[in-house]
N, C-alpha and C. Protein backbone atom coordinates (compact mmCIF):
# COMPACT_ATOMS: atom_id res chain seq x y z
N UNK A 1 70.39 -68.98 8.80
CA UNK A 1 69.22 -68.18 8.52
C UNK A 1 69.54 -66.98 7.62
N UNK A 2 70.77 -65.92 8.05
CA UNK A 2 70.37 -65.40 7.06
C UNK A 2 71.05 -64.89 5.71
N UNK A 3 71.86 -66.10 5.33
CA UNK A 3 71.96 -66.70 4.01
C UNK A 3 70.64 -67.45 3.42
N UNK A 4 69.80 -68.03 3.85
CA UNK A 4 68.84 -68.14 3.50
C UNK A 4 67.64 -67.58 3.29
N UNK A 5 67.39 -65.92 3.98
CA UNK A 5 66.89 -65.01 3.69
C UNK A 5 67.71 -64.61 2.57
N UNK A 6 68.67 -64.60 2.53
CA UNK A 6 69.41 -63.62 1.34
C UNK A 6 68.70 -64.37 -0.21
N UNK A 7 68.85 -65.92 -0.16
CA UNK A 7 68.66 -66.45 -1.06
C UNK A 7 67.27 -66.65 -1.61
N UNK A 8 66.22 -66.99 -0.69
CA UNK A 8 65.33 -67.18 -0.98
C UNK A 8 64.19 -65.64 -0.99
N UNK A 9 64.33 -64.80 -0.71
CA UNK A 9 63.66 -63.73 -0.33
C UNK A 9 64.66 -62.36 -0.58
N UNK A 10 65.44 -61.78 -0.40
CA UNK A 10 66.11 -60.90 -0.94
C UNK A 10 66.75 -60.83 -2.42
N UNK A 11 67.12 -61.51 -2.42
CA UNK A 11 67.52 -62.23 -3.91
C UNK A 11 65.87 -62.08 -5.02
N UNK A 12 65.65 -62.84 -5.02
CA UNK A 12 64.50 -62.67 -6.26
C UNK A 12 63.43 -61.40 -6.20
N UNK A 13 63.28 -60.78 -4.69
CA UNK A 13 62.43 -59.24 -4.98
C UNK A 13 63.47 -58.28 -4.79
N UNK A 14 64.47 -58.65 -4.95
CA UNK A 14 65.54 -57.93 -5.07
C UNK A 14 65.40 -56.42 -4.26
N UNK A 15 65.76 -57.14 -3.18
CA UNK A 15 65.57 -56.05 -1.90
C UNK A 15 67.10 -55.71 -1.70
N UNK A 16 67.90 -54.75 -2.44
CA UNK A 16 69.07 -55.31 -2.43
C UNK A 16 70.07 -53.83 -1.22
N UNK A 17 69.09 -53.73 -0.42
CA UNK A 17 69.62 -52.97 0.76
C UNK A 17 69.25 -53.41 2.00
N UNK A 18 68.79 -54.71 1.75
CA UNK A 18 68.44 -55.74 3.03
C UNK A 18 69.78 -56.56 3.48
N UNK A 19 69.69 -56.72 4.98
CA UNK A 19 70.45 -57.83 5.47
C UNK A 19 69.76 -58.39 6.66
N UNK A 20 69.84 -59.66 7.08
CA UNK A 20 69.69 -60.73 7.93
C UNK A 20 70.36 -60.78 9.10
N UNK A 21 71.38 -59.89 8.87
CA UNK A 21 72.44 -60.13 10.27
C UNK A 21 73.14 -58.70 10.33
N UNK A 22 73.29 -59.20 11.93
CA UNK A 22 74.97 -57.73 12.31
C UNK A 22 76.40 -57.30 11.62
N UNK A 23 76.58 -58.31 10.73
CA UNK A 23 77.91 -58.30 9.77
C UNK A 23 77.96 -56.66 9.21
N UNK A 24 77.01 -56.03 9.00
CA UNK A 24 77.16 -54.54 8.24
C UNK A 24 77.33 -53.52 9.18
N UNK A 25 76.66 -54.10 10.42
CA UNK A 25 77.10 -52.78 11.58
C UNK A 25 78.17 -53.34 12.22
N UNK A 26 78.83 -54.43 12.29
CA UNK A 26 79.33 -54.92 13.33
C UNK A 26 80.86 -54.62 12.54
N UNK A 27 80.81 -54.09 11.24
CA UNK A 27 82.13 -53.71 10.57
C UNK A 27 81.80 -52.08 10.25
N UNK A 28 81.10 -51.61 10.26
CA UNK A 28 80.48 -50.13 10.33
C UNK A 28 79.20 -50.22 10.46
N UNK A 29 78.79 -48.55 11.27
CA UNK A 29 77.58 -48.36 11.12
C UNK A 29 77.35 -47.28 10.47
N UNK A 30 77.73 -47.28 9.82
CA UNK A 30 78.06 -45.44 8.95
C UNK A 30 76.48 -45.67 7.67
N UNK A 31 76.45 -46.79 7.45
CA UNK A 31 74.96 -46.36 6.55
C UNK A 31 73.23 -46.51 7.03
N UNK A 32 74.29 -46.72 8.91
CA UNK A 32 72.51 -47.18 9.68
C UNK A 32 72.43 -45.98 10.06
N UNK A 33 71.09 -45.85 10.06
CA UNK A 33 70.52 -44.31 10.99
C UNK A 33 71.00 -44.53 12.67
N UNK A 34 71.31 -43.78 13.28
CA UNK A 34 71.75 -44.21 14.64
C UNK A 34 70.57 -43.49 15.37
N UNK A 35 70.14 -44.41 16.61
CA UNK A 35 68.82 -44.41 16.65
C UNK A 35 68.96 -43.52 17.84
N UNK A 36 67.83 -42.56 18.28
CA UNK A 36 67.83 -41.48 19.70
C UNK A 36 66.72 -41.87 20.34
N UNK A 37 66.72 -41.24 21.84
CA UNK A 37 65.75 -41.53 22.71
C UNK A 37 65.34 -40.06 22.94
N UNK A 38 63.90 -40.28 22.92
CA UNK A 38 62.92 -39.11 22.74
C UNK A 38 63.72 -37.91 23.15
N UNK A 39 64.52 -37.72 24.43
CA UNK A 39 65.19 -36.80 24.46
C UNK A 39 65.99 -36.01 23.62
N UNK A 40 66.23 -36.68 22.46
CA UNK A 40 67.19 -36.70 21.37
C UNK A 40 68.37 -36.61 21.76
N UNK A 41 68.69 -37.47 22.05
CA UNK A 41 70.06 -38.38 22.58
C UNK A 41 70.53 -39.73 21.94
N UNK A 42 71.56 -39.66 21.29
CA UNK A 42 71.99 -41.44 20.90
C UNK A 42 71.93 -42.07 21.97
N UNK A 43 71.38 -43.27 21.81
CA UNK A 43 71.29 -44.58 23.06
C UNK A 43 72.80 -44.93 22.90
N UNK A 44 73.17 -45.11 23.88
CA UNK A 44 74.51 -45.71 24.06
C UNK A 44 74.83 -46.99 23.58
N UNK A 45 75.80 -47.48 22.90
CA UNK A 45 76.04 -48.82 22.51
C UNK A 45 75.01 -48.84 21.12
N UNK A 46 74.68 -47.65 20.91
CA UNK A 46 73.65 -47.39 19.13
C UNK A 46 74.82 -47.90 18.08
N UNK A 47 74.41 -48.21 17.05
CA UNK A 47 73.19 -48.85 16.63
C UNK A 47 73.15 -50.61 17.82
N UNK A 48 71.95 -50.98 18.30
CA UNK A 48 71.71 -52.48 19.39
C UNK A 48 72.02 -53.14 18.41
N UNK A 49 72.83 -54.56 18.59
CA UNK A 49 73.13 -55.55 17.72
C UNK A 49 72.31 -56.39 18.23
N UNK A 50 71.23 -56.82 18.04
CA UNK A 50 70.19 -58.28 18.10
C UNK A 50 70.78 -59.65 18.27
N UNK A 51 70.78 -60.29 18.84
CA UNK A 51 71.16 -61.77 18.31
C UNK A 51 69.97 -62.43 18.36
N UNK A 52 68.30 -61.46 18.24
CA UNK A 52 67.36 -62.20 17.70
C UNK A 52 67.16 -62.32 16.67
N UNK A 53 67.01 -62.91 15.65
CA UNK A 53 65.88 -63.30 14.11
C UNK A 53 65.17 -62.32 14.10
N UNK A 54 63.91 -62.96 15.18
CA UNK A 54 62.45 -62.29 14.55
C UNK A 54 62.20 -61.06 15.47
N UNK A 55 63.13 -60.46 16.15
CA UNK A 55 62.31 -59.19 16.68
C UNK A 55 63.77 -58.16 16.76
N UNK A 56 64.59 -58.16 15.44
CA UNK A 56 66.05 -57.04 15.24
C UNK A 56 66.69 -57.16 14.59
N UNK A 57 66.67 -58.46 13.73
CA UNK A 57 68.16 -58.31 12.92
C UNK A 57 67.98 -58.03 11.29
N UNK A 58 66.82 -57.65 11.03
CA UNK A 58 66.57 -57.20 9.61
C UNK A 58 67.20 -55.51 9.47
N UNK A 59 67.73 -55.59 8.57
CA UNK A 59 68.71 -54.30 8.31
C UNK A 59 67.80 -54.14 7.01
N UNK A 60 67.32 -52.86 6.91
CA UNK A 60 66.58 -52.83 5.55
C UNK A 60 66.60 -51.26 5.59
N UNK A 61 65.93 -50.53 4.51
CA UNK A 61 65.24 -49.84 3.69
C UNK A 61 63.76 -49.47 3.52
N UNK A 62 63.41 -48.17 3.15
CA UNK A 62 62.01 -47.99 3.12
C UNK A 62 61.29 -48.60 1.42
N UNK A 63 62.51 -48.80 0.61
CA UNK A 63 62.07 -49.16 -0.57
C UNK A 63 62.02 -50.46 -0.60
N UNK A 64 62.74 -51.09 0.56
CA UNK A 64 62.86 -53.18 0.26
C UNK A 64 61.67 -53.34 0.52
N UNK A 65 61.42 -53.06 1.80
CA UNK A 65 59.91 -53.33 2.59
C UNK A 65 58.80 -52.86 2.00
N UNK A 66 58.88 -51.78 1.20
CA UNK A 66 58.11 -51.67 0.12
C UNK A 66 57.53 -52.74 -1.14
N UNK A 67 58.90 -53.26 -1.44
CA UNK A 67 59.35 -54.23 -2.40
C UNK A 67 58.49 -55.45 -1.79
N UNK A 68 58.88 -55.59 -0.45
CA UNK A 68 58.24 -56.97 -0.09
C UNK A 68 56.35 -56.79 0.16
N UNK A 69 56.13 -55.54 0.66
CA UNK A 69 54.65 -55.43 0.59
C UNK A 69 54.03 -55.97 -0.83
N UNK A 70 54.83 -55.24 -1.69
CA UNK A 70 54.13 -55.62 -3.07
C UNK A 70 54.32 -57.01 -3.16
N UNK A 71 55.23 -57.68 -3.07
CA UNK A 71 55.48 -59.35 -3.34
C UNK A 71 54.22 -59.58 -2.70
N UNK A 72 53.99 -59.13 -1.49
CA UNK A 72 52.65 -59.96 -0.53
C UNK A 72 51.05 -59.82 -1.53
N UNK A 73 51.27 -58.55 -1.92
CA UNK A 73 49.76 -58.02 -2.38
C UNK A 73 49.40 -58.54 -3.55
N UNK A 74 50.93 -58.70 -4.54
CA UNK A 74 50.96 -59.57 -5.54
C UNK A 74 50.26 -60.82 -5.22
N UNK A 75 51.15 -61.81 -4.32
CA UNK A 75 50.40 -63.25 -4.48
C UNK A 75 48.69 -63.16 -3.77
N UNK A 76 48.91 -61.91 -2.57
CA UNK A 76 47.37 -61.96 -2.47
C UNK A 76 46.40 -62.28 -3.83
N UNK A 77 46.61 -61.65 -5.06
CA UNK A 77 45.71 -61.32 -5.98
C UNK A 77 46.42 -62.41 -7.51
N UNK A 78 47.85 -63.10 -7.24
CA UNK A 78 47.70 -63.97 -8.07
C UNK A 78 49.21 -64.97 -7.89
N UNK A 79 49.37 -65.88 -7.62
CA UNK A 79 50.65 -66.50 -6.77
C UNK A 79 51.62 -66.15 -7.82
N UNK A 80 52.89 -65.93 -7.02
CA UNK A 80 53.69 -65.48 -7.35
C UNK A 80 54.91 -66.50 -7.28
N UNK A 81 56.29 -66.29 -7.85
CA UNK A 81 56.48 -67.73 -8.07
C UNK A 81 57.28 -68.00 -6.66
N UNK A 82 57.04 -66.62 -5.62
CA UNK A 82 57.98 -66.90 -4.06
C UNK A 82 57.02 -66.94 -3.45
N UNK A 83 56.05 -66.90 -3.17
CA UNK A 83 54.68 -67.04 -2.36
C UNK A 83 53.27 -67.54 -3.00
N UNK A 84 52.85 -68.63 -2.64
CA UNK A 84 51.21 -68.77 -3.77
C UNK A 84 50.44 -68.26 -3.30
N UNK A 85 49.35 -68.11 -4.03
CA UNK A 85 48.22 -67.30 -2.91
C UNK A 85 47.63 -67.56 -1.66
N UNK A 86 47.58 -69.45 -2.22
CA UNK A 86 46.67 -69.78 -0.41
C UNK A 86 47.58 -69.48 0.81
N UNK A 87 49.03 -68.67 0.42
CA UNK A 87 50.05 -68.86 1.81
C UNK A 87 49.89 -67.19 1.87
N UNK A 88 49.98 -66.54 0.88
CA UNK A 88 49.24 -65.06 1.05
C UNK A 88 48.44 -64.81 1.66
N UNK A 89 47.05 -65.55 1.49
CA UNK A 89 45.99 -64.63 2.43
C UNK A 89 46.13 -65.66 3.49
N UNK A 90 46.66 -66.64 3.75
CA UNK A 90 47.20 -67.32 5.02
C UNK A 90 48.33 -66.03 5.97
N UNK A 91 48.98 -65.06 5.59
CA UNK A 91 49.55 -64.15 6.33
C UNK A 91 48.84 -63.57 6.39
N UNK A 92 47.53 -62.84 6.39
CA UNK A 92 46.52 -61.89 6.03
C UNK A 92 45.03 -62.37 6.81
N UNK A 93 45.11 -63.45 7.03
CA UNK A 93 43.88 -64.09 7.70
C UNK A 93 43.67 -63.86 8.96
N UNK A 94 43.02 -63.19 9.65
CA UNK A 94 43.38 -63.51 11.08
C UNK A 94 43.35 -64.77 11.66
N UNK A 95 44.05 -64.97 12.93
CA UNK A 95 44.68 -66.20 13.41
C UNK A 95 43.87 -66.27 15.16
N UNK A 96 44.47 -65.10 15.58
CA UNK A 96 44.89 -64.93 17.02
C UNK A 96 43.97 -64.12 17.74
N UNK A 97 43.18 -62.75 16.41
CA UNK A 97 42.39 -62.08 16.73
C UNK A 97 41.64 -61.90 15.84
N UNK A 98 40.55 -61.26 15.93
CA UNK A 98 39.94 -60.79 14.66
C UNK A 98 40.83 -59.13 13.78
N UNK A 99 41.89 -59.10 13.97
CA UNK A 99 42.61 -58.17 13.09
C UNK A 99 44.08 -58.73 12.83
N UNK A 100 44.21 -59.84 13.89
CA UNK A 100 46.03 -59.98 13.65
C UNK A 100 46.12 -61.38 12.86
N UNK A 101 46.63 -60.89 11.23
CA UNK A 101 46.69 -62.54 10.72
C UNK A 101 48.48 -63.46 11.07
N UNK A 102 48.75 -64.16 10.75
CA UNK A 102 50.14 -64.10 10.88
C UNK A 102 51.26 -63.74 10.18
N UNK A 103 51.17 -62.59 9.46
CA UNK A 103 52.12 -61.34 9.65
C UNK A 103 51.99 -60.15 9.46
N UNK A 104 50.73 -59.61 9.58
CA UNK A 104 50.26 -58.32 9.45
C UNK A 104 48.72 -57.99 10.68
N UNK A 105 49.16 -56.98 10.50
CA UNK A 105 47.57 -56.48 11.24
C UNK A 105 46.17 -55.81 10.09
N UNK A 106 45.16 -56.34 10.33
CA UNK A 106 44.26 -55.63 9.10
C UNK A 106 43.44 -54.56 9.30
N UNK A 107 43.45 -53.87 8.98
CA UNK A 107 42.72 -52.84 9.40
C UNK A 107 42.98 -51.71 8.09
N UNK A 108 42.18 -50.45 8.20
CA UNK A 108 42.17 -49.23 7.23
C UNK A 108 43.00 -48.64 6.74
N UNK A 109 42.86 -47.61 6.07
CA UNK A 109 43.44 -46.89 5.56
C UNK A 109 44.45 -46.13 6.90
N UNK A 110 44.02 -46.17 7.86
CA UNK A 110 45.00 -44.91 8.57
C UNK A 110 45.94 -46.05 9.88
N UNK A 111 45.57 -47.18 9.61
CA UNK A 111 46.59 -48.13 10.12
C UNK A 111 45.57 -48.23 11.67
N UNK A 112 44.17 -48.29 11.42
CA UNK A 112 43.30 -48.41 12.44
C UNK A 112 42.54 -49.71 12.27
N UNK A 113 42.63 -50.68 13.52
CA UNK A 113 42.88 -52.22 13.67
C UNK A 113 41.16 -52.13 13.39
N UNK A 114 41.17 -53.41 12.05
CA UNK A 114 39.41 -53.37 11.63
C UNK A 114 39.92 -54.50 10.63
N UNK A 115 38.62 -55.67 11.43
CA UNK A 115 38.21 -56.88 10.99
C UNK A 115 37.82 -57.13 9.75
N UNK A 116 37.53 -55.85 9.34
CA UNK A 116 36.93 -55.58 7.45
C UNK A 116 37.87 -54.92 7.06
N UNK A 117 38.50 -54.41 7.64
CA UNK A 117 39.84 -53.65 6.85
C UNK A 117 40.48 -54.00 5.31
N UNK A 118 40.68 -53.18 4.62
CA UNK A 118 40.94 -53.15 3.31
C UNK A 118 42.86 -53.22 3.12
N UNK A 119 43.56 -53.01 4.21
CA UNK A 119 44.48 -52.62 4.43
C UNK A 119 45.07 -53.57 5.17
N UNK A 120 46.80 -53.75 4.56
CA UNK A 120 47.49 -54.70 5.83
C UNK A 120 48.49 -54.06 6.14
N UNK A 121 49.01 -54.11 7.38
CA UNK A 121 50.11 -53.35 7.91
C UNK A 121 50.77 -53.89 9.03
N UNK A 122 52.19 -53.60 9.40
CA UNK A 122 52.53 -53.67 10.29
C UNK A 122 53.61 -52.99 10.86
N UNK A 123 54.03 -53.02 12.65
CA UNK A 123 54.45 -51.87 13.24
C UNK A 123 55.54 -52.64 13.96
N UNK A 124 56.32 -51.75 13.67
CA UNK A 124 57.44 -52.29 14.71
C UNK A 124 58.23 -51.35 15.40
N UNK A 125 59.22 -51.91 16.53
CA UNK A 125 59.77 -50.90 17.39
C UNK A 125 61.12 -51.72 17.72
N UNK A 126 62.23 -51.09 17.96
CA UNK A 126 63.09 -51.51 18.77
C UNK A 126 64.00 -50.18 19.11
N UNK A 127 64.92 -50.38 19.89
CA UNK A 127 65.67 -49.62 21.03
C UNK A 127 65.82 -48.67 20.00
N UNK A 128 65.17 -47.06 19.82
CA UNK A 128 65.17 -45.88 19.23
C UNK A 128 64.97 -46.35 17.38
N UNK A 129 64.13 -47.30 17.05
CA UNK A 129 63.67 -47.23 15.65
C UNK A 129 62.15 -47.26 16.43
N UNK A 130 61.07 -46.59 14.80
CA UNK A 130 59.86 -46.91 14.60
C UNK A 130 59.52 -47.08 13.85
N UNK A 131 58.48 -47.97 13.14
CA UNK A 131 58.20 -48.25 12.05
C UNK A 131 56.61 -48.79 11.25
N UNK A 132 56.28 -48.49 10.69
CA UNK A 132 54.98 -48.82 10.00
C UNK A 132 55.28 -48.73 8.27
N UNK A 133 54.81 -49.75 8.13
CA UNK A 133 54.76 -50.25 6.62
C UNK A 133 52.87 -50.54 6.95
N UNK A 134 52.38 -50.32 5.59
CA UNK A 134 51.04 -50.58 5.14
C UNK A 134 50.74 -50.31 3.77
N UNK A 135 49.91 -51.25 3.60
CA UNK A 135 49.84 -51.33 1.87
C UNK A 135 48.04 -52.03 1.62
N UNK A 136 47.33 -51.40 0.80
CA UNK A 136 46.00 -52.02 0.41
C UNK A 136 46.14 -53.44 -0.11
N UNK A 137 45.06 -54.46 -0.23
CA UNK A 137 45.23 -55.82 -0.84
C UNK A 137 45.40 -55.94 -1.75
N UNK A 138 45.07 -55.02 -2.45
CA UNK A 138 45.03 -54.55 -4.06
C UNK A 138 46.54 -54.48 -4.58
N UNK A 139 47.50 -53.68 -3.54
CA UNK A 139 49.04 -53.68 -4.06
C UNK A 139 48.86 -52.07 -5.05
N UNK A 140 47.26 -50.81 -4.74
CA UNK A 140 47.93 -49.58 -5.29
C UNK A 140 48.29 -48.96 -4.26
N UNK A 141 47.98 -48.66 -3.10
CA UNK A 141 47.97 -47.81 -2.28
C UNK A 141 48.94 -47.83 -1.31
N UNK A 142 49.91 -47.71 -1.06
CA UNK A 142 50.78 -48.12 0.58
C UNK A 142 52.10 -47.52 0.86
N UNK A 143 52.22 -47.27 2.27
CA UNK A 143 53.41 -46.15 2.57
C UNK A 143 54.44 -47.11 3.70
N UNK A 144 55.35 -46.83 3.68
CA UNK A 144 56.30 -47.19 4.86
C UNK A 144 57.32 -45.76 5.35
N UNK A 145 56.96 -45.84 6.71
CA UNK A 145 57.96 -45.39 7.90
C UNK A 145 58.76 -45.38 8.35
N UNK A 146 60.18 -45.20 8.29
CA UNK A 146 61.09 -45.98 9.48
C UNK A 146 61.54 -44.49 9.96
N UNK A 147 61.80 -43.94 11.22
CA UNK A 147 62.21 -43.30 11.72
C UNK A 147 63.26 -44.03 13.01
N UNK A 148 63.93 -42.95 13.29
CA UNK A 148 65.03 -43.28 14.15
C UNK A 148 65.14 -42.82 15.21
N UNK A 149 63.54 -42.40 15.77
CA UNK A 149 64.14 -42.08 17.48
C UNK A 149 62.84 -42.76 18.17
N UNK A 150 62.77 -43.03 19.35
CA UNK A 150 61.71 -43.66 19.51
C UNK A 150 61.86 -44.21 21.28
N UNK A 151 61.55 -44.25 22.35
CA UNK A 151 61.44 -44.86 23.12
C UNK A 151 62.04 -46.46 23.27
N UNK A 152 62.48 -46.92 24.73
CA UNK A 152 63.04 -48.18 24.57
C UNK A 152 61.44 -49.11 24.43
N UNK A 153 60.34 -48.76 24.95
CA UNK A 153 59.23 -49.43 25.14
C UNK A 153 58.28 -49.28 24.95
N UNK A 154 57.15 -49.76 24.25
CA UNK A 154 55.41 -49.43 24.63
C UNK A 154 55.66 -47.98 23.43
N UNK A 155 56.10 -48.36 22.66
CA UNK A 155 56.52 -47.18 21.66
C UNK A 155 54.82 -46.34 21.09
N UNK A 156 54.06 -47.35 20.70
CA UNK A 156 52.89 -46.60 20.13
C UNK A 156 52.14 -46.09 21.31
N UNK A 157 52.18 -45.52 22.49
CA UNK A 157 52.29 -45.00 23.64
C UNK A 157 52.87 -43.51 23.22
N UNK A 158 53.87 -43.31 22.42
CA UNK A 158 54.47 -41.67 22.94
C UNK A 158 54.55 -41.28 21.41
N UNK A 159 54.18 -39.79 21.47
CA UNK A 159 54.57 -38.94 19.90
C UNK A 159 55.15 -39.07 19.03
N UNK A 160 56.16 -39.83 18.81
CA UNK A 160 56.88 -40.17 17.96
C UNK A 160 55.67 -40.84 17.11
N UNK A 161 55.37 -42.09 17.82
CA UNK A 161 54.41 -43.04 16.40
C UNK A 161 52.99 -42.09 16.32
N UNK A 162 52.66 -41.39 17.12
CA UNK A 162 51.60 -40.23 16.44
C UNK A 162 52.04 -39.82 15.41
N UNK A 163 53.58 -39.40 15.63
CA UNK A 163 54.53 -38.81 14.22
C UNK A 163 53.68 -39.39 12.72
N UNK A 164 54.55 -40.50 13.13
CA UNK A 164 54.02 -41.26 12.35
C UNK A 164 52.45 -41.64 11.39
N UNK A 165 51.74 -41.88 12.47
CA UNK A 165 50.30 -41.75 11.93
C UNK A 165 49.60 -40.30 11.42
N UNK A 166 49.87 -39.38 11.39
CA UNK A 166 49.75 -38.09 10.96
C UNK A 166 50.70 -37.80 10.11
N UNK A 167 51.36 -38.49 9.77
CA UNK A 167 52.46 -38.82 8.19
C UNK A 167 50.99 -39.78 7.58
N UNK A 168 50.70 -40.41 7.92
CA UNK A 168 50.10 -41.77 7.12
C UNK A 168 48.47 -40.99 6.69
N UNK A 169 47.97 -40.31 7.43
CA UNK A 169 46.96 -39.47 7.33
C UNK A 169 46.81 -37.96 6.55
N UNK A 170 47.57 -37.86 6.18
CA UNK A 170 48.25 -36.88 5.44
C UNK A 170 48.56 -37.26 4.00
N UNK A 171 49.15 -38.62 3.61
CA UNK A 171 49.26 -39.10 2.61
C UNK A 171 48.05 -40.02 2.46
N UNK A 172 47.31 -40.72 3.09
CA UNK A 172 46.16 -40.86 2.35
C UNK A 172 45.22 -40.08 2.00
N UNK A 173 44.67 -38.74 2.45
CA UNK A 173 43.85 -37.49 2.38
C UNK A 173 44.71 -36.91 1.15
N UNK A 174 46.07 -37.21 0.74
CA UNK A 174 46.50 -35.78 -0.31
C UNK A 174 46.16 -37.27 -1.85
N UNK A 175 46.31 -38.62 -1.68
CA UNK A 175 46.32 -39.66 -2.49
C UNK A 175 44.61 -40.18 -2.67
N UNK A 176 44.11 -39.61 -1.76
CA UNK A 176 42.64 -39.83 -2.10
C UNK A 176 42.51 -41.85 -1.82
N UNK A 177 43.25 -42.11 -0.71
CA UNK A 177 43.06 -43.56 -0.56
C UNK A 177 41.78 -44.24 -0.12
N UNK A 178 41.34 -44.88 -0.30
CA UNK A 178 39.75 -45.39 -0.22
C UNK A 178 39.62 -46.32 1.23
């Protein structure tokens, strides 16, 4: 797997501070943020090494995930030669709910879950990270998050991801986002 992220998806949007696996912490962690618990305390055994895929082992950047929003918003609006469009707004469609398509949540400008939403985004958490990436369909408008302290659980629950959303509300009110 993730030699095959590397190849097919890091490689051509040239996300080139992404990794797929533990190989970069598991020989240092000197360029990961080391993550705290609200107390502001390092979690012990920081940075967590995942041996899941889909819910820890992406090592990234606020500019890759950036990089990849735009790839998405791109083929939303015209296929691109790593995603076509009908598989674009196939991540963007809802599926499961009327806001969750399968890989984003849709909703507004301030990352508030809406069935008409102009906006796709999504949030993530693990053992002292937080995170929100969101970007308009359009591909002008969109910010990403990653902070490094955060609760082990139920993260959009405690101040930290308020943090967050009052970062995101702040930059759409000073950007005039629609």
């Amino acid at each position: 797997m993730p030699k095959l992220m590397q190849k097919l998806i890091f490689e051509p949007v040239q996300m080139t501070h992404s990794l797929f696996s533990n190989d970069r912490n598991l020989k240092s962690s000197s360029n990961i943020a080391t993550p705290y618990s609200p107390a502001q305390k390092p979690y012990a055994n920081a940075p967590s090494r995942s041996p899941i895929y889909s819910t820890g082992l992406l090592w990234t950047n606020a500019i890759d995930l950036a990089k990849y929003n735009l790839l998405i918003t791109s083929a939303l609006n015209h296929s691109s030669a790593l995603i076509t469009k009908p598989l674009a707004w196939k991540l963007i469609t809802p599926s499961e709910t009327p806001i969750h398509g399968l890989g984003y949540f849709i909703g507004d400008k301030l990352a508030d879950e809406r069935p008409d939403g102009k906006y796709v985004f999504y949030t993530g958490s693990n053992v002292g990270y937080l995170t929100l990436s969101i970007i308009d369909k359009d591909g002008k408008q969109g910010a990403v998050f990653l902070i490094n302290i955060s609760p082990e659980w139920d993260a959009k629950d405690y101040p930290q991801f308020e943090f967050i959303k009052k970062s995101l509300k702040m930059i759409a009110a000073h950007y005039h986002w629609r």
